[in-house]
PDB file of N, CA and C in Angstrom:
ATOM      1  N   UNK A   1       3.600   3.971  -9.614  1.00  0.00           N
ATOM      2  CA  UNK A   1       3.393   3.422  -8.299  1.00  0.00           C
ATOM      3  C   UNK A   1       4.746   3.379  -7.602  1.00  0.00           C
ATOM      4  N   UNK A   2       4.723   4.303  -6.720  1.00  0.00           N
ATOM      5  CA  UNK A   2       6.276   4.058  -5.823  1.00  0.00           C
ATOM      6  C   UNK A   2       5.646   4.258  -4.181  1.00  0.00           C
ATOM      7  N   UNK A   3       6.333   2.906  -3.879  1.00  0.00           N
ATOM      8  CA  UNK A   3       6.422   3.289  -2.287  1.00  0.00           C
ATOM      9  C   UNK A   3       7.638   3.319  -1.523  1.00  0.00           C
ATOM     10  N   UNK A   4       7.928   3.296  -0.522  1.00  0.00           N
ATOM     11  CA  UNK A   4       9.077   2.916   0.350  1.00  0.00           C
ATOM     12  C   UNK A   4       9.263   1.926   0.919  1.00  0.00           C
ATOM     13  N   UNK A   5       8.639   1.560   1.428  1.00  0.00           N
ATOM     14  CA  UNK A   5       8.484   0.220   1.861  1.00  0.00           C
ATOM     15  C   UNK A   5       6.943  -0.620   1.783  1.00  0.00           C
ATOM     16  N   UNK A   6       6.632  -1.428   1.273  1.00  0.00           N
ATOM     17  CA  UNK A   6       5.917  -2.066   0.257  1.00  0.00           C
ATOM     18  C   UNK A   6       5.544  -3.768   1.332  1.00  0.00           C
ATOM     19  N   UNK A   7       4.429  -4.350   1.298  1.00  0.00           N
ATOM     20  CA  UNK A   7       3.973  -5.342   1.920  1.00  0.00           C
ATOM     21  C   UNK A   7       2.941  -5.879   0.524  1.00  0.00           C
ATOM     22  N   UNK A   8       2.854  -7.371  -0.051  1.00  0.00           N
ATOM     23  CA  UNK A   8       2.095  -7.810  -1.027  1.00  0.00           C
ATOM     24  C   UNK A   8       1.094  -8.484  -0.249  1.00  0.00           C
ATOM     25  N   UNK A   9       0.163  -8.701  -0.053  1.00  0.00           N
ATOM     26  CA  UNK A   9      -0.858  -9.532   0.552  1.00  0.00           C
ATOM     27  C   UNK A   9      -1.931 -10.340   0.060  1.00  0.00           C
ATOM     28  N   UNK A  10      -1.885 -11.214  -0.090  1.00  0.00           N
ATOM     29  CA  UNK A  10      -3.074 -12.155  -1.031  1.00  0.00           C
ATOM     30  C   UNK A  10      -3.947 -12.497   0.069  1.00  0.00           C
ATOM     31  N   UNK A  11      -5.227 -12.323  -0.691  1.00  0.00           N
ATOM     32  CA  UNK A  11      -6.742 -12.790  -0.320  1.00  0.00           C
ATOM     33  C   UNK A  11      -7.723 -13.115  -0.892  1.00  0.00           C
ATOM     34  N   UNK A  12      -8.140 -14.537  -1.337  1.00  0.00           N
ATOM     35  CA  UNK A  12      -8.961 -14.451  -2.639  1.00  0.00           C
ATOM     36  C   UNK A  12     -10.481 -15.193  -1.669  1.00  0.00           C
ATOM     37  N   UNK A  13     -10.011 -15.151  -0.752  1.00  0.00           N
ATOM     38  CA  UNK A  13     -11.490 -15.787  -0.113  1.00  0.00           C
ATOM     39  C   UNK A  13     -12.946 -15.086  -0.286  1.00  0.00           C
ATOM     40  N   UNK A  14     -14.195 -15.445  -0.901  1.00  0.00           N
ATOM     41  CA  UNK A  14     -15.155 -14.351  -1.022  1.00  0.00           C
ATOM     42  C   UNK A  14     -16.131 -14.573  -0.031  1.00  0.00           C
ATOM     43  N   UNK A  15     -15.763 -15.257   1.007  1.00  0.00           N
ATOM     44  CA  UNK A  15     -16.291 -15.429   2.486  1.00  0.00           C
ATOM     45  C   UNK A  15     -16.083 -13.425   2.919  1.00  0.00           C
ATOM     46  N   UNK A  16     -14.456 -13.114   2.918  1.00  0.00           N
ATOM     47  CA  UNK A  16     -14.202 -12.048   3.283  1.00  0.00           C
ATOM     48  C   UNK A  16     -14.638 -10.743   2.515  1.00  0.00           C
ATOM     49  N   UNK A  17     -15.263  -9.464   3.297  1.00  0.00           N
ATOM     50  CA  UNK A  17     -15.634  -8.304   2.465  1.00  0.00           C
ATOM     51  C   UNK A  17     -14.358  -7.416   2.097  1.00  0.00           C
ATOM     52  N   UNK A  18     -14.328  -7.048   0.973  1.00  0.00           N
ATOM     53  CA  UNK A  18     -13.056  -6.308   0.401  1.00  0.00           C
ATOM     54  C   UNK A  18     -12.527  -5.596   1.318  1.00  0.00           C
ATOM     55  N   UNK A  19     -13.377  -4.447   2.185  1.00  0.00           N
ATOM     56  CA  UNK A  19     -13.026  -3.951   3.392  1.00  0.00           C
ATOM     57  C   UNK A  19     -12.080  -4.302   4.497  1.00  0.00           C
ATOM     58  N   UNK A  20     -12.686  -5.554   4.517  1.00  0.00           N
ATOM     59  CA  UNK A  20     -11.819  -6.411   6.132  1.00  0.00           C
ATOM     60  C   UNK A  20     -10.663  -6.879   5.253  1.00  0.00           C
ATOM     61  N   UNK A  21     -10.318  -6.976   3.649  1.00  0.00           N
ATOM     62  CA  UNK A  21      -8.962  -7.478   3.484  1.00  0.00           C
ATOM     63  C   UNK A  21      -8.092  -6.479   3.405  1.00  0.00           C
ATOM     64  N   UNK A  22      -8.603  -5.061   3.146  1.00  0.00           N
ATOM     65  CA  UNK A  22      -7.706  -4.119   2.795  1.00  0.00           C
ATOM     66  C   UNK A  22      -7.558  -4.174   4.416  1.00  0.00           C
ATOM     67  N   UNK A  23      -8.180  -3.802   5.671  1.00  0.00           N
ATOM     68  CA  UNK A  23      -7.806  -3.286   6.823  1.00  0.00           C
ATOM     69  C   UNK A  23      -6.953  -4.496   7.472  1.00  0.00           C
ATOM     70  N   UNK A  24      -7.020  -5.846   6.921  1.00  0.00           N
ATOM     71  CA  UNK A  24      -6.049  -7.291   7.043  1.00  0.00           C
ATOM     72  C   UNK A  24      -4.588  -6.435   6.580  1.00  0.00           C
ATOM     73  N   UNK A  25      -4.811  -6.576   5.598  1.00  0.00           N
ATOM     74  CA  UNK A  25      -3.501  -5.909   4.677  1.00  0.00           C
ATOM     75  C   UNK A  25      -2.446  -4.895   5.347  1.00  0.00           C
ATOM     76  N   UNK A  26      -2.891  -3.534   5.831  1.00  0.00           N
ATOM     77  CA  UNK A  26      -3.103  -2.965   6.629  1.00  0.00           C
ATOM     78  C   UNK A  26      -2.145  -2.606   7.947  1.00  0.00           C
ATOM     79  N   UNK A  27      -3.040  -3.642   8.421  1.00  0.00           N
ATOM     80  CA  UNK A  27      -2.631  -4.561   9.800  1.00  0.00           C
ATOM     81  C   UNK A  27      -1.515  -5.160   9.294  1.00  0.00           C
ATOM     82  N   UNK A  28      -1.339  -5.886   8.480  1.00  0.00           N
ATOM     83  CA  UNK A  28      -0.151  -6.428   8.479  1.00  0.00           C
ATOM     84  C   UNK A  28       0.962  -5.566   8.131  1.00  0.00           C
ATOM     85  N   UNK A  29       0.743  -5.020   7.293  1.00  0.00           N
ATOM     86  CA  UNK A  29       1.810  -3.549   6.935  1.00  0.00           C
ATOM     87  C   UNK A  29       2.373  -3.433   8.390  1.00  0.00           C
ATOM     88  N   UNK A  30       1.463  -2.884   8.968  1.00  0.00           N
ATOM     89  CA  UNK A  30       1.898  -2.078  10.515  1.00  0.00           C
ATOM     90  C   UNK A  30       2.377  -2.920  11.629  1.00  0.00           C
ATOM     91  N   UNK A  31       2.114  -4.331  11.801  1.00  0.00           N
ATOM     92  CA  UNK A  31       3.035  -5.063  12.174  1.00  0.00           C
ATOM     93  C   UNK A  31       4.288  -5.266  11.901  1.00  0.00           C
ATOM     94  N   UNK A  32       4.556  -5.772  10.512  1.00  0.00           N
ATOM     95  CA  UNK A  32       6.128  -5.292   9.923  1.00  0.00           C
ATOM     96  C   UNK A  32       6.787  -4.647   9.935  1.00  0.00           C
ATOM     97  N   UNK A  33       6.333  -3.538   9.551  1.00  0.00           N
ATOM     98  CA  UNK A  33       6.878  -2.453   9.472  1.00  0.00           C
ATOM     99  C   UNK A  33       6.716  -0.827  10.648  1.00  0.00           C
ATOM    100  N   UNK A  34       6.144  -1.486  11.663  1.00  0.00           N
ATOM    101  CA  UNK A  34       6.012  -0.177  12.831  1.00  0.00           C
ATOM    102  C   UNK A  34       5.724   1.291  12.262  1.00  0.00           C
ATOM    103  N   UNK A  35       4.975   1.118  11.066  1.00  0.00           N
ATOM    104  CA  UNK A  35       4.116   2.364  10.808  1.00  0.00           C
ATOM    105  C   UNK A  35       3.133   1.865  10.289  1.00  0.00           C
ATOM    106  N   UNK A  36       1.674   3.061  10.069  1.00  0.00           N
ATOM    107  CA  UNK A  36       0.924   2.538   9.123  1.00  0.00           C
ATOM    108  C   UNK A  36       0.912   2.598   7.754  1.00  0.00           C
ATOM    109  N   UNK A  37      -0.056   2.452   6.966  1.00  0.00           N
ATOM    110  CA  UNK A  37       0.391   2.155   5.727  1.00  0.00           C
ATOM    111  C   UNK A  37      -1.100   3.449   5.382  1.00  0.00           C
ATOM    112  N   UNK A  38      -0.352   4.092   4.359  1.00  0.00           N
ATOM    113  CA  UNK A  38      -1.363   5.421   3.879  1.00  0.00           C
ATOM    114  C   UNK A  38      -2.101   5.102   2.290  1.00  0.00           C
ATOM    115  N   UNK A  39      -1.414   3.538   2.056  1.00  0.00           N
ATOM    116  CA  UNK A  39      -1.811   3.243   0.346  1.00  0.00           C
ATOM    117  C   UNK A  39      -1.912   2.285  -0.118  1.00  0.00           C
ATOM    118  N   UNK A  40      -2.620   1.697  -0.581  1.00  0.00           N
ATOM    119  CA  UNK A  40      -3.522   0.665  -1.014  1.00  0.00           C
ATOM    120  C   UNK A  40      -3.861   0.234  -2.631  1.00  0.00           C
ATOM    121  N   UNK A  41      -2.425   0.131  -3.168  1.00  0.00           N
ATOM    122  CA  UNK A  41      -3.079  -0.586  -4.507  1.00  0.00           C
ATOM    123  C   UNK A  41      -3.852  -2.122  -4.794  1.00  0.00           C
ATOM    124  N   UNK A  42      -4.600  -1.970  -5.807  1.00  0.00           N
ATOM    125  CA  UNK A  42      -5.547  -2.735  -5.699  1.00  0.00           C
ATOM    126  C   UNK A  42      -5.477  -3.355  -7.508  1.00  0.00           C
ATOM    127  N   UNK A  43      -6.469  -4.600  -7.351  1.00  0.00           N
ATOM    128  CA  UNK A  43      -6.307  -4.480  -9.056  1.00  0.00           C
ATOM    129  C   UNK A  43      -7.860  -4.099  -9.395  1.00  0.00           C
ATOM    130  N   UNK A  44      -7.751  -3.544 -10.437  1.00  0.00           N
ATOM    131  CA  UNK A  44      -9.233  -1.937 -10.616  1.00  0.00           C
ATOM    132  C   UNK A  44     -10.836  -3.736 -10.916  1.00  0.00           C
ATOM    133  N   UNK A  45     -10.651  -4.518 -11.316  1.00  0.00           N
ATOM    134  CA  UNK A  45     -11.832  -5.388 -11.395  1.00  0.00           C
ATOM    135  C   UNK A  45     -12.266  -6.011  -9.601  1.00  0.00           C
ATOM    136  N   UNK A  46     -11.340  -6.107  -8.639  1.00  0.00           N
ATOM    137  CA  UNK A  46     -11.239  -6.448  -7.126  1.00  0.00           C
ATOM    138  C   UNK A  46     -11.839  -5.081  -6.810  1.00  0.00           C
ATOM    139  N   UNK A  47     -12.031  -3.789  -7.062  1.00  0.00           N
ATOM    140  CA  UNK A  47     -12.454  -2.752  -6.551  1.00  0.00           C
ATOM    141  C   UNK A  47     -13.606  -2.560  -6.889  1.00  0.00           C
ATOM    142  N   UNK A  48     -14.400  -2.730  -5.841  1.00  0.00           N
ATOM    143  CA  UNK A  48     -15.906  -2.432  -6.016  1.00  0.00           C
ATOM    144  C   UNK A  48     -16.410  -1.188  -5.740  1.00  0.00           C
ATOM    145  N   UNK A  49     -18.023  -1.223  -6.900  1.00  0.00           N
ATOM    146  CA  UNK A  49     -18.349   0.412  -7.166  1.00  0.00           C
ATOM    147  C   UNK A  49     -18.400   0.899  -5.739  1.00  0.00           C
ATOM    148  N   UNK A  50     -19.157   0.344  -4.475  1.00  0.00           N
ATOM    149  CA  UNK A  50     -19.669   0.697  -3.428  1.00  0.00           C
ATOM    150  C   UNK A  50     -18.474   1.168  -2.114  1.00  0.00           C
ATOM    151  N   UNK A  51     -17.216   1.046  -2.705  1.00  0.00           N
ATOM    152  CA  UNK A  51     -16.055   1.102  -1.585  1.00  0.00           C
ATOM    153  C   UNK A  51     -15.735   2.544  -1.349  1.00  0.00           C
ATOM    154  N   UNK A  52     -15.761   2.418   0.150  1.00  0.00           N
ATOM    155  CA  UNK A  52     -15.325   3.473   0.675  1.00  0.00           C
ATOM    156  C   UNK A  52     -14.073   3.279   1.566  1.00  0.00           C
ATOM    157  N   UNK A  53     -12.756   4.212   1.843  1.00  0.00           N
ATOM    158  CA  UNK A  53     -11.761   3.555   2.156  1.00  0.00           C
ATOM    159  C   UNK A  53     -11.945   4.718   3.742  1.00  0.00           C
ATOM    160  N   UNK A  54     -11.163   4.579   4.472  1.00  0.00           N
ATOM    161  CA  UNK A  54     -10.773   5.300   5.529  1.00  0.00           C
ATOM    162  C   UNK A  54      -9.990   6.587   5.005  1.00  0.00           C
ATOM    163  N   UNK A  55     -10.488   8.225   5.618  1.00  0.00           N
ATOM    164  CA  UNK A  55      -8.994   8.681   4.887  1.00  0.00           C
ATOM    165  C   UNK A  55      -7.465   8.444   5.304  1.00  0.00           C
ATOM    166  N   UNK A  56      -7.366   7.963   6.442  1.00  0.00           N
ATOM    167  CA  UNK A  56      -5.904   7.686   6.119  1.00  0.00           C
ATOM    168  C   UNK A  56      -5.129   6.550   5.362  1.00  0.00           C
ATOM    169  N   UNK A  57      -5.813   5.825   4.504  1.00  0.00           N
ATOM    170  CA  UNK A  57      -5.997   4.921   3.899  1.00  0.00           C
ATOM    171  C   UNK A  57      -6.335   4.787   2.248  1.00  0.00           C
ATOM    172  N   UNK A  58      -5.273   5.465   1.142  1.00  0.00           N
ATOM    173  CA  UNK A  58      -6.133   5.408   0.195  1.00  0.00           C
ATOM    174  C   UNK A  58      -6.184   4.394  -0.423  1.00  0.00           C
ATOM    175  N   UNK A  59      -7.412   3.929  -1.255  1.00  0.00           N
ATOM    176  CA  UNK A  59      -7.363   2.447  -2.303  1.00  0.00           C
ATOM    177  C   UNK A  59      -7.467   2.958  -3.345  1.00  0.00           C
ATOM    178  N   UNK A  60      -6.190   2.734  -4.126  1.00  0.00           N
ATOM    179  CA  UNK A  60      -5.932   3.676  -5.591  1.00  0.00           C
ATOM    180  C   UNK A  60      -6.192   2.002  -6.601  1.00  0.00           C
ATOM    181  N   UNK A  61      -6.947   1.677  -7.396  1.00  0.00           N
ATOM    182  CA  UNK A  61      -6.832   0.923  -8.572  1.00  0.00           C
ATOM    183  C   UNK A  61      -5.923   1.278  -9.645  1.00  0.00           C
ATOM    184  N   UNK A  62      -4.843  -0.267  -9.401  1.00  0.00           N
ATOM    185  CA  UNK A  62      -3.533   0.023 -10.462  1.00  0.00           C
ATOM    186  C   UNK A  62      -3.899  -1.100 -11.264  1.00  0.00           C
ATOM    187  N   UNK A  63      -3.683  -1.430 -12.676  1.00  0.00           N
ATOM    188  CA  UNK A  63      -3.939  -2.293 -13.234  1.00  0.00           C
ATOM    189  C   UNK A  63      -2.662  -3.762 -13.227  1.00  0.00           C
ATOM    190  N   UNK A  64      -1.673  -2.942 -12.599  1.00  0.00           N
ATOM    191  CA  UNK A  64      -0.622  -3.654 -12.078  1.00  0.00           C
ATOM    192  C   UNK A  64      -0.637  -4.743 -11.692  1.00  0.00           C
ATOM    193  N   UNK A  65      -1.448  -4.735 -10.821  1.00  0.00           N
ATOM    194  CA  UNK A  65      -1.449  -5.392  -9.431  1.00  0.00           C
ATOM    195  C   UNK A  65      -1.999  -7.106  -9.858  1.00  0.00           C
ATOM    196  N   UNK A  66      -1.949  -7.620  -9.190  1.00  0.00           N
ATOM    197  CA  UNK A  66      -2.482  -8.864  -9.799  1.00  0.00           C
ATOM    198  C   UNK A  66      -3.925  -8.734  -8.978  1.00  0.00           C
ATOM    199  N   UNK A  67      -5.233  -9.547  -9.666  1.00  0.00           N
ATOM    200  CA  UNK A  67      -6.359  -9.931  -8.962  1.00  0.00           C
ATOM    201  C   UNK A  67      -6.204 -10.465  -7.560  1.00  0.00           C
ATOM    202  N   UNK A  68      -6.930 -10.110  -6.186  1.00  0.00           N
ATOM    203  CA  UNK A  68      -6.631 -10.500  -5.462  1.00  0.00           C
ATOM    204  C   UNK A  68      -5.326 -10.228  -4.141  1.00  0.00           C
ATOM    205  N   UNK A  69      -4.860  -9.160  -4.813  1.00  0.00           N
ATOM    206  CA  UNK A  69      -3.319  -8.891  -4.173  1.00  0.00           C
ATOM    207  C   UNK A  69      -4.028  -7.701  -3.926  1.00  0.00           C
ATOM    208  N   UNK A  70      -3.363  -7.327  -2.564  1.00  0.00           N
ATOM    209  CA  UNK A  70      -3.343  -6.019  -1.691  1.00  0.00           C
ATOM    210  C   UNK A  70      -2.015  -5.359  -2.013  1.00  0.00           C
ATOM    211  N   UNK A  71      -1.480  -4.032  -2.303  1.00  0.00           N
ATOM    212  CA  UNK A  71       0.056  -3.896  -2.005  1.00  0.00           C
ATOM    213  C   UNK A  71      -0.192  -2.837  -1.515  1.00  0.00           C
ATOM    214  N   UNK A  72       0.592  -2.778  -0.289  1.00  0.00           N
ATOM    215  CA  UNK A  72      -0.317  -1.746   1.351  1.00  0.00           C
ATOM    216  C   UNK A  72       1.387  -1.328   0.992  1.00  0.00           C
ATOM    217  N   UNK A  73       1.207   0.191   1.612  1.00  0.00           N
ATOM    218  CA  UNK A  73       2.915   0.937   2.209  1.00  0.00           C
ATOM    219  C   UNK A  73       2.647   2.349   2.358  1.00  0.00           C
ATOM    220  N   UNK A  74       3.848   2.889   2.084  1.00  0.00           N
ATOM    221  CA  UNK A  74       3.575   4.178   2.556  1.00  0.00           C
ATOM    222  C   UNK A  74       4.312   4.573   0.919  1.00  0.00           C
ATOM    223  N   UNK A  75       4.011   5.812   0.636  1.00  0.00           N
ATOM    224  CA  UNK A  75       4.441   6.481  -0.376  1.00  0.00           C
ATOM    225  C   UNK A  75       6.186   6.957   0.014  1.00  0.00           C
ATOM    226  N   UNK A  76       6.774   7.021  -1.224  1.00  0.00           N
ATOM    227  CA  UNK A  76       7.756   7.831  -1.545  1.00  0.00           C
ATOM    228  C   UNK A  76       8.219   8.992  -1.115  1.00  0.00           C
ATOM    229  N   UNK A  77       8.503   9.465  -0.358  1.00  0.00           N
ATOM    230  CA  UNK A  77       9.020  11.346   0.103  1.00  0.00           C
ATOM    231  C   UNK A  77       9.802  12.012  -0.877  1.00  0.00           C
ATOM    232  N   UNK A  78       9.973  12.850  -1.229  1.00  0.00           N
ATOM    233  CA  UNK A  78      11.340  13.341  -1.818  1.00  0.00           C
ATOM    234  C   UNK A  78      12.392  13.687  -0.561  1.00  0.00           C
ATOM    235  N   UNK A  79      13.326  13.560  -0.637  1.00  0.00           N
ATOM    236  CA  UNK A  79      14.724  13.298   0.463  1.00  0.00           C
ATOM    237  C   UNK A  79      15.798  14.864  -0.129  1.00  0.00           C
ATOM    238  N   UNK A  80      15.876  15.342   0.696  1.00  0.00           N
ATOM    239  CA  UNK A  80      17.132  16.140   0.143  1.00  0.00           C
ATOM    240  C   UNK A  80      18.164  15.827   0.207  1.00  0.00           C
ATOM    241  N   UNK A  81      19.070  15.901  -1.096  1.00  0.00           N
ATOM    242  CA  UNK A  81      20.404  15.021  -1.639  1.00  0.00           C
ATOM    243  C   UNK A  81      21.340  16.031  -1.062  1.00  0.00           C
ATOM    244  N   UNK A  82      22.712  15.424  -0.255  1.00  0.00           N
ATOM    245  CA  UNK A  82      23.623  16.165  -0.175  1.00  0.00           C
ATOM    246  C   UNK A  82      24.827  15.855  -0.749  1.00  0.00           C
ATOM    247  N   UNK A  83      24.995  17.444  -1.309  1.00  0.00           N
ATOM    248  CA  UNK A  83      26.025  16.904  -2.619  1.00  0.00           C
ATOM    249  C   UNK A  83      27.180  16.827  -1.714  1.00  0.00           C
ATOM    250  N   UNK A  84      28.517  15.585  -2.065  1.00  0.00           N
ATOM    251  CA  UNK A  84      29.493  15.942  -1.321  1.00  0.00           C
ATOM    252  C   UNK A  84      30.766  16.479  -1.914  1.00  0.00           C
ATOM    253  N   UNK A  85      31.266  17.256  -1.455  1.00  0.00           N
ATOM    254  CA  UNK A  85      32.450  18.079  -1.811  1.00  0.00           C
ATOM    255  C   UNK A  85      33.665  17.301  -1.827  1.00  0.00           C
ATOM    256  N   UNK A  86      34.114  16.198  -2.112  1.00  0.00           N
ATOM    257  CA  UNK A  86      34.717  15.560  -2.210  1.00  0.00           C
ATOM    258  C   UNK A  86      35.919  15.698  -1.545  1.00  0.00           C
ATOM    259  N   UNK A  87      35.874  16.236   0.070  1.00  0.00           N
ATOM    260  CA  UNK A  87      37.087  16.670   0.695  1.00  0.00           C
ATOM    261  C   UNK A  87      36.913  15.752   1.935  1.00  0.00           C
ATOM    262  N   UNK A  88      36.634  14.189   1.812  1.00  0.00           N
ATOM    263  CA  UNK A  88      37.091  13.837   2.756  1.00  0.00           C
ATOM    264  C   UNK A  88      36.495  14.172   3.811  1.00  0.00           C
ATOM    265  N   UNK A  89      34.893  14.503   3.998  1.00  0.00           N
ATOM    266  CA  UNK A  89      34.908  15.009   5.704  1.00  0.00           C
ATOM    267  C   UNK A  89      33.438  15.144   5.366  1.00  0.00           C
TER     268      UNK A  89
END
């Protein structure tokens, strides 16, 4: 599990449908952080058989995660490294 920038979100209310907490979650990502968020770990017993996510939105079950916790972000890029030539410039 790697992201770049990473938002944790707790919701244990079962008033709320799993749906409206991931798109809570979400939302909050994209407030913070002025992008949206493309990823959605979850903990795999909080993920129900019947869920369907948005595609720009995936809900990956990590066993990680604690019950109840959203962790919304964007994935990792690979970056190209520039080697430096050690001349000062």
């Amino acid at each position: 599990m790697r992201v770049h920038d990473g938002l944790l979100w707790f919701d244990n209310d079962p008033r709320h449908a799993f749906g409206d907490k991931v798109q809570e979650a979400a939302a909050a990502y994209e407030r913070r952080f002025h992008q949206p968020a493309t990823i959605c770990y979850v903990n795999p017993s909080d993920l129900p058989a019947d869920t369907t996510s948005p595609p720009e939105l995936a809900v990956i079950a990590e066993p990680t995660v604690l019950r109840h916790h959203f962790f919304v972000g964007a994935p990792v890029r690979a970056t190209r490294r520039v080697r430096s030539t050690g001349r000062g410039g």
